[in-house]
Protein backbone atom coordinates (compact mmCIF):
# COMPACT_ATOMS: atom_id res chain seq x y z
CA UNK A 1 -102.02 61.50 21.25
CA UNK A 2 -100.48 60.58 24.66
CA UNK A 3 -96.16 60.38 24.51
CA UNK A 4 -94.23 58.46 27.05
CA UNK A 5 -90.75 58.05 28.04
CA UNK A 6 -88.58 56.41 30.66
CA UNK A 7 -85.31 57.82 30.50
CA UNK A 8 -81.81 56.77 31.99
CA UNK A 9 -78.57 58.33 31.90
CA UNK A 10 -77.67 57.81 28.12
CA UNK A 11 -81.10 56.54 26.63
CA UNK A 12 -84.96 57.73 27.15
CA UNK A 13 -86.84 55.10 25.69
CA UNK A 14 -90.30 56.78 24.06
CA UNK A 15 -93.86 55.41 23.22
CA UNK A 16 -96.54 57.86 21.27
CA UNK A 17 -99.87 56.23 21.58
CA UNK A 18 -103.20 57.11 19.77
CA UNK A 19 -106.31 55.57 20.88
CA UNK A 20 -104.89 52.71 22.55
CA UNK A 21 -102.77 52.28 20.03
CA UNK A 22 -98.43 52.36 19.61
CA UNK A 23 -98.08 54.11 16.35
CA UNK A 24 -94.30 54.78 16.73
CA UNK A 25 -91.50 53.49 19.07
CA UNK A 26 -88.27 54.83 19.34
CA UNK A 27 -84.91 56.00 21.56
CA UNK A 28 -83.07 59.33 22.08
CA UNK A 29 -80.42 60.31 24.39
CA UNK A 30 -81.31 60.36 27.80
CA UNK A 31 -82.92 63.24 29.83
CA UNK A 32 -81.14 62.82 33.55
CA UNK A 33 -81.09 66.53 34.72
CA UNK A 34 -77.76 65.48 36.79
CA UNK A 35 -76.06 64.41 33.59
CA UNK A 36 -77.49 67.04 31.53
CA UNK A 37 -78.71 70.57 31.30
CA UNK A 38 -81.99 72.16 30.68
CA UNK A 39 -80.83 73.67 27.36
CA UNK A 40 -79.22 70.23 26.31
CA UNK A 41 -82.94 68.11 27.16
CA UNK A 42 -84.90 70.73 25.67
CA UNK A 43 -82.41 69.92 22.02
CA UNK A 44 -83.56 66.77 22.70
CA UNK A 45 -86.99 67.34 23.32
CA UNK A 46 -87.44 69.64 20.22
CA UNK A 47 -85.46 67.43 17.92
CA UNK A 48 -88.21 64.37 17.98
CA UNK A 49 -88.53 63.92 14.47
CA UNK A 50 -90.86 61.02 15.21
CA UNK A 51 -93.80 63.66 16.71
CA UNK A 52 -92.88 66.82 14.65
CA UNK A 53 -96.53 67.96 13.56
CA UNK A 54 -98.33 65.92 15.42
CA UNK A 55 -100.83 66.86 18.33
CA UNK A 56 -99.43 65.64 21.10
CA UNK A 57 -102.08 65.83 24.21
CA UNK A 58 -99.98 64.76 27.54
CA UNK A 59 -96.34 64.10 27.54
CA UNK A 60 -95.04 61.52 30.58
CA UNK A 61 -91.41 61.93 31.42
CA UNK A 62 -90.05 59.23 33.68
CA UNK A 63 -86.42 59.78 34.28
CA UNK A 64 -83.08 58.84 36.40
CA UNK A 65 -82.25 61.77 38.42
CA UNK A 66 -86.08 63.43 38.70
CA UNK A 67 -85.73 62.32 42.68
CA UNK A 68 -86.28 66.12 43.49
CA UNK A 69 -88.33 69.00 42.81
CA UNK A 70 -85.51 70.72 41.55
CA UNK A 71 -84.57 68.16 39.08
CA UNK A 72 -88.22 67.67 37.99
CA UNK A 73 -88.69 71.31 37.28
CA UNK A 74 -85.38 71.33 34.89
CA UNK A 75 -86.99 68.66 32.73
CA UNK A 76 -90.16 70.62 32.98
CA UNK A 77 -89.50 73.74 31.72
CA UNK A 78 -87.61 72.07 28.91
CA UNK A 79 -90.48 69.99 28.28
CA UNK A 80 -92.87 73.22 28.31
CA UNK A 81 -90.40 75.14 26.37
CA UNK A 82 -90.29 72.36 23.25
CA UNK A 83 -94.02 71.52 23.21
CA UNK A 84 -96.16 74.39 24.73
CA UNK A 85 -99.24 73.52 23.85
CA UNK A 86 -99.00 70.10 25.77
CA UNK A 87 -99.98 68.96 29.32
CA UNK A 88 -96.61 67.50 31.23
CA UNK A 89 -95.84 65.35 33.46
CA UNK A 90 -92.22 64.77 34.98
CA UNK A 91 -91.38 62.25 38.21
CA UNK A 92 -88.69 59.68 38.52
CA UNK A 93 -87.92 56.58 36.88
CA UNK A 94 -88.99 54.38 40.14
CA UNK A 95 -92.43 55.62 39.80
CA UNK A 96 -92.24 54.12 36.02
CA UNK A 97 -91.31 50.89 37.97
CA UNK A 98 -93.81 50.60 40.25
CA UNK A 99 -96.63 51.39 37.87
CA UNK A 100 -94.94 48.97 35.14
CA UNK A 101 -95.27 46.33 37.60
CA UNK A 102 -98.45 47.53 39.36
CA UNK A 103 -100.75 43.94 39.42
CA UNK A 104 -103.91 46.04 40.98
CA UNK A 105 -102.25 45.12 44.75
CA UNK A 106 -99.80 47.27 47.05
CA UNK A 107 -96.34 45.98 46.35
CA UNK A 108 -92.54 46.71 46.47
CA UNK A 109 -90.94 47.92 43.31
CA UNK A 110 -87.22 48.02 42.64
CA UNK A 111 -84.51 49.31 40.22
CA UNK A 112 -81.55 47.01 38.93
CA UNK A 113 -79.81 48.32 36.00
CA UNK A 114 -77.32 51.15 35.86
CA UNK A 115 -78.13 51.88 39.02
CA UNK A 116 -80.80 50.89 42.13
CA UNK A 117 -83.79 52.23 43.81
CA UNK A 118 -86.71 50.92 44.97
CA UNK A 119 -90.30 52.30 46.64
CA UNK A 120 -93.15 50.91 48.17
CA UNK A 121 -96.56 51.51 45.93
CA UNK A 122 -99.97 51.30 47.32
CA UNK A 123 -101.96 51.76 43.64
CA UNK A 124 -101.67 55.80 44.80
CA UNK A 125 -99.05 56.97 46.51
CA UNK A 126 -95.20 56.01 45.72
CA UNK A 127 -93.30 55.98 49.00
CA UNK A 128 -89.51 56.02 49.79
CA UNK A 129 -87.43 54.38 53.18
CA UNK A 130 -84.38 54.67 51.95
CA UNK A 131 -82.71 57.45 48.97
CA UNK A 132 -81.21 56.50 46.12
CA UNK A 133 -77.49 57.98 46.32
CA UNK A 134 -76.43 57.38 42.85
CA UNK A 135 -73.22 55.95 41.59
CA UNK A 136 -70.73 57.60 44.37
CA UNK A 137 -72.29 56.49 47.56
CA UNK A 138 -74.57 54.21 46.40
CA UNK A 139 -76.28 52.58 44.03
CA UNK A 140 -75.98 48.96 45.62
CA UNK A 141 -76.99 45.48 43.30
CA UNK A 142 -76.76 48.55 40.33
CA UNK A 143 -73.94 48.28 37.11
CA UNK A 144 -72.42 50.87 37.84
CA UNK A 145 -71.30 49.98 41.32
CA UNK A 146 -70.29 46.58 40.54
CA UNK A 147 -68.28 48.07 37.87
CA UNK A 148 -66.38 50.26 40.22
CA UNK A 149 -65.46 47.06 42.11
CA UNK A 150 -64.12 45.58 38.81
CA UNK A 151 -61.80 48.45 38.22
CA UNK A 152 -61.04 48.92 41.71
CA UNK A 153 -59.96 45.56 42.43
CA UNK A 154 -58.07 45.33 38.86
CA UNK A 155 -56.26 48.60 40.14
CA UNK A 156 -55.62 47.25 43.31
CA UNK A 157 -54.07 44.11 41.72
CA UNK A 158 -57.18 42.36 43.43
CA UNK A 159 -58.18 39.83 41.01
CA UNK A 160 -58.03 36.65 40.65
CA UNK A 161 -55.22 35.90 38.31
CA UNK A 162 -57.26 34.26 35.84
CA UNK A 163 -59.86 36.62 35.98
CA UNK A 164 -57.05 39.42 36.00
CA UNK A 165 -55.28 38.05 32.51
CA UNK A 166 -58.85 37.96 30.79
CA UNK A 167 -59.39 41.38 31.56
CA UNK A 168 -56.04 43.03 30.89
CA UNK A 169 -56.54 40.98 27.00
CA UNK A 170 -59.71 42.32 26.68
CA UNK A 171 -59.79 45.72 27.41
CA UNK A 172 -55.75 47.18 27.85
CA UNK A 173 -56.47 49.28 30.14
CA UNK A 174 -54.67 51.57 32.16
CA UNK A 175 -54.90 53.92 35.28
CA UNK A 176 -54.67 56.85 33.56
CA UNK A 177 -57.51 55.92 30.95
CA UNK A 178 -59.89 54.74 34.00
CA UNK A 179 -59.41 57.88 36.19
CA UNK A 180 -60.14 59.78 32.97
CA UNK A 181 -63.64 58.35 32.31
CA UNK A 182 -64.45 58.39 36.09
CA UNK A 183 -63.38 61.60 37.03
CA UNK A 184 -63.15 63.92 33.53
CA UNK A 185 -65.54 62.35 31.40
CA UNK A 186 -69.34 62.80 30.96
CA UNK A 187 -71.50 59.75 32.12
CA UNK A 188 -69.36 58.31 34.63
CA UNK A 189 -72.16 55.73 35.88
CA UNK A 190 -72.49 54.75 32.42
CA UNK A 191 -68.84 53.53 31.88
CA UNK A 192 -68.56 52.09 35.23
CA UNK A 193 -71.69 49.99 34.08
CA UNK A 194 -70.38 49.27 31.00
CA UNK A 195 -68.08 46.39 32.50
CA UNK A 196 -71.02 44.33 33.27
CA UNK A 197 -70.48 42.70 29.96
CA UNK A 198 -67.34 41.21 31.41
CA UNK A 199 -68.97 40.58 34.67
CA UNK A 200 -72.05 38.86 32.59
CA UNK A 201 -69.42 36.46 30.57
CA UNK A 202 -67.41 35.38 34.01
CA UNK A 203 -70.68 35.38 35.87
CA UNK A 204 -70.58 31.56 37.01
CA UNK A 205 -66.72 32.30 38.33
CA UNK A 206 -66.96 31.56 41.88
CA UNK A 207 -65.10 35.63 42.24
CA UNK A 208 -67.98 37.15 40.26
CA UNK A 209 -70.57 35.04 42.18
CA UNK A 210 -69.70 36.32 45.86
CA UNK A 211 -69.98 39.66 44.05
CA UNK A 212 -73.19 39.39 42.37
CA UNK A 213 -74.61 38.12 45.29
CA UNK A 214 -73.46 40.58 47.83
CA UNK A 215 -74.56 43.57 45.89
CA UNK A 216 -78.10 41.85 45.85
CA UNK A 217 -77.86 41.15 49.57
CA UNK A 218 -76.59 44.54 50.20
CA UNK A 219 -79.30 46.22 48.16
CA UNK A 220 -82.23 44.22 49.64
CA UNK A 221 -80.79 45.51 52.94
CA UNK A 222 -80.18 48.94 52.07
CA UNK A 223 -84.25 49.40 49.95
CA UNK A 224 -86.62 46.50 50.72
CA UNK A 225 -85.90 44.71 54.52
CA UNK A 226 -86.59 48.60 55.81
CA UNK A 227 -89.94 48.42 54.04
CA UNK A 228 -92.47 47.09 56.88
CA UNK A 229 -94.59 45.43 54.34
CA UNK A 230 -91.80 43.72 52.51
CA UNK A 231 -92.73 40.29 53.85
CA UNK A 232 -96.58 40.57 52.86
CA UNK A 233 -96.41 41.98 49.34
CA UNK A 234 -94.69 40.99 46.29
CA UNK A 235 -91.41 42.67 45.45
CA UNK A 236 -91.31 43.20 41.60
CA UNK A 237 -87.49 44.31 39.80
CA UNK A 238 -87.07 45.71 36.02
CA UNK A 239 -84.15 46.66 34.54
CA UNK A 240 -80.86 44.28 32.48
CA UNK A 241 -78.98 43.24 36.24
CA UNK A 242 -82.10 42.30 37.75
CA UNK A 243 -82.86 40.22 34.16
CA UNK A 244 -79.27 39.10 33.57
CA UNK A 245 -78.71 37.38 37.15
CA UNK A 246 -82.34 36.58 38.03
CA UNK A 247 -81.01 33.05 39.46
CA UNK A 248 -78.86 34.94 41.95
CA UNK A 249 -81.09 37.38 42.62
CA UNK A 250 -84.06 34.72 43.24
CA UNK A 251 -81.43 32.90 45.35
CA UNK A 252 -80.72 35.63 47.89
CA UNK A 253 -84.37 37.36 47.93
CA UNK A 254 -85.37 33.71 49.06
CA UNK A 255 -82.82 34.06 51.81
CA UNK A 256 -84.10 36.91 53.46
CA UNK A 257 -87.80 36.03 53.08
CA UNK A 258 -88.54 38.50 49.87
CA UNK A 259 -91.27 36.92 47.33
CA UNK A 260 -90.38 38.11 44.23
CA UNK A 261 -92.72 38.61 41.45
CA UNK A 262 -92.26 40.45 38.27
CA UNK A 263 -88.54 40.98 36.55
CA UNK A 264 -88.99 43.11 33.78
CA UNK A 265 -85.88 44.19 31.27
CA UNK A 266 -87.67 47.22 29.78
CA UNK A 267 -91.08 48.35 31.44
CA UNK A 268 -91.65 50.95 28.32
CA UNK A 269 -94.33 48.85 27.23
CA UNK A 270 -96.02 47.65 30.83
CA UNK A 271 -95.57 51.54 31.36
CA UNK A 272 -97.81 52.16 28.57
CA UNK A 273 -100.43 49.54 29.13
CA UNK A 274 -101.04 51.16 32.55
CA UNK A 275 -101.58 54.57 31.44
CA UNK A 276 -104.02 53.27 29.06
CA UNK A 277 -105.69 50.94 31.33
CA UNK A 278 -106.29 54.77 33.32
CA UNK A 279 -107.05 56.25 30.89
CA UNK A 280 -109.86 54.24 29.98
CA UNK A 281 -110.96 52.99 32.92
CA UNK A 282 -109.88 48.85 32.49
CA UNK A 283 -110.16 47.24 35.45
């Protein structure tokens, strides 16, 4: 039995296949090592009532915040810890991407959803121009930093008045109980992100448009026009932004010469037809 997970801040979504074969599907809380602890992933790990007793053979562990060694080796050991008798693997959630989306050719393979990344993938070696920085410095085209707009601009008095009446109705909110979930409260990138449900109902308000498409402009500066290749090879995007505002993100990759090719919400599943296509040698 092979398990697989890609994990975000607040959710690792899990596969256990047997002989090419899903035999359960389910979710947990997430695994991101800058979120959470070793001890607090390995209560997670251990607590998989969905694999208790069974003999699990490889475990892959895809996850938001594995961009380091350090970060890798804290998911790990908890992995090692709650099933020893298992082979591990641990990278980043990017590499999940890329080999979601992999169509047997080099291309480009991005992050839109909480937050943003992207790499360039050959069919064997992930590569990198530019670091994801997360939700403080970067996270570009991501929810979570066009949720810190939102708030900042409704702080600032910013808004649109329409747009600022809708929001005051809908959510009360006040300084106080922002700064709180920003600065005191665990998952801040996940709360910031959660305001893309406002974002998602406004989206054709002309406000929310210039938005939308200048975090997709800024993040295809930022990850994919650095990438040499990026004009010979299909740039692929999973995750809910990329899905939610395809049109606008079509619109702008068209601008600056990207071909876009895949859009995938969830790549659990595309995730697990790879590793089985590996594993037994599909072509």
């Amino acid at each position: 039995m092979i398990l697989i997970g890609i994990s975000g801040s607040s959710k690792c979504d899990w596969q256990l296949v047997e002989d090419e074969t899903t035999i359960s599907q389910f979710s947990t809380g997430g695994l991101n090592p800058i979120f959470h602890t070793e001890d607090e992933i390995f209560n997670i790990l251990s607590n998989l009532e969905e694999v208790k007793e069974k003999a699990i053979e490889v475990i892959y562990i895809y996850s938001a915040g594995c961009g380091s060694k350090a970060f890798q080796n804290s998911v790990l050991r908890a992995c090692s810890k709650a099933f020893p008798k298992s082979h591990h693997y641990v990278n980043h959630d990017i590499v999940a991407s890329a080999l979601a989306t992999y169509e047997g050719v080099p291309s480009i393979a991005c992050i839109l959803g909480t937050g943003s990344n992207a790499c360039y993938f050959d069919g064997d070696i992930v590569r990198q121009e530019t670091p994801a920085l997360d939700y403080v410095l970067g996270d570009e085209g991501g929810g979570s930093n066009y949720g810190k707009q939102l708030l900042k601009a409704y702080l600032y008095k910013q808004l649109p008045k329409e747009i600022d009446k809708e929001f005051t109705e809908e959510y009360n909110l006040t300084k106080e109980t922002i700064l709180e979930n920003v600065y005191m409260k665990p998952y801040p990138n996940v709360y910031l992100a959660s305001f893309m449900k406002f974002i998602e109902k406004n989206k054709a308000n002309e406000y929310f448009q210039e938005m939308i498409r200048q975090g997709m402009s800024d993040f295809m500066n930022y990850f994919i026009l650095p990438m040499e290749k990026y004009k010979t090879v299909k740039t692929h995007f999973t995750g809910s932004i990329a899905q939610i505002f395809e049109h606008e993100l079509r619109s702008v990759a068209d601008e600056k010469g990207i071909e876009v090719g895949k859009i995938i919400k969830e790549p659990i599943n595309d995730l697990v037809r790879y590793h089985m296509n590996k594993r037994y040698k599909k072509s």
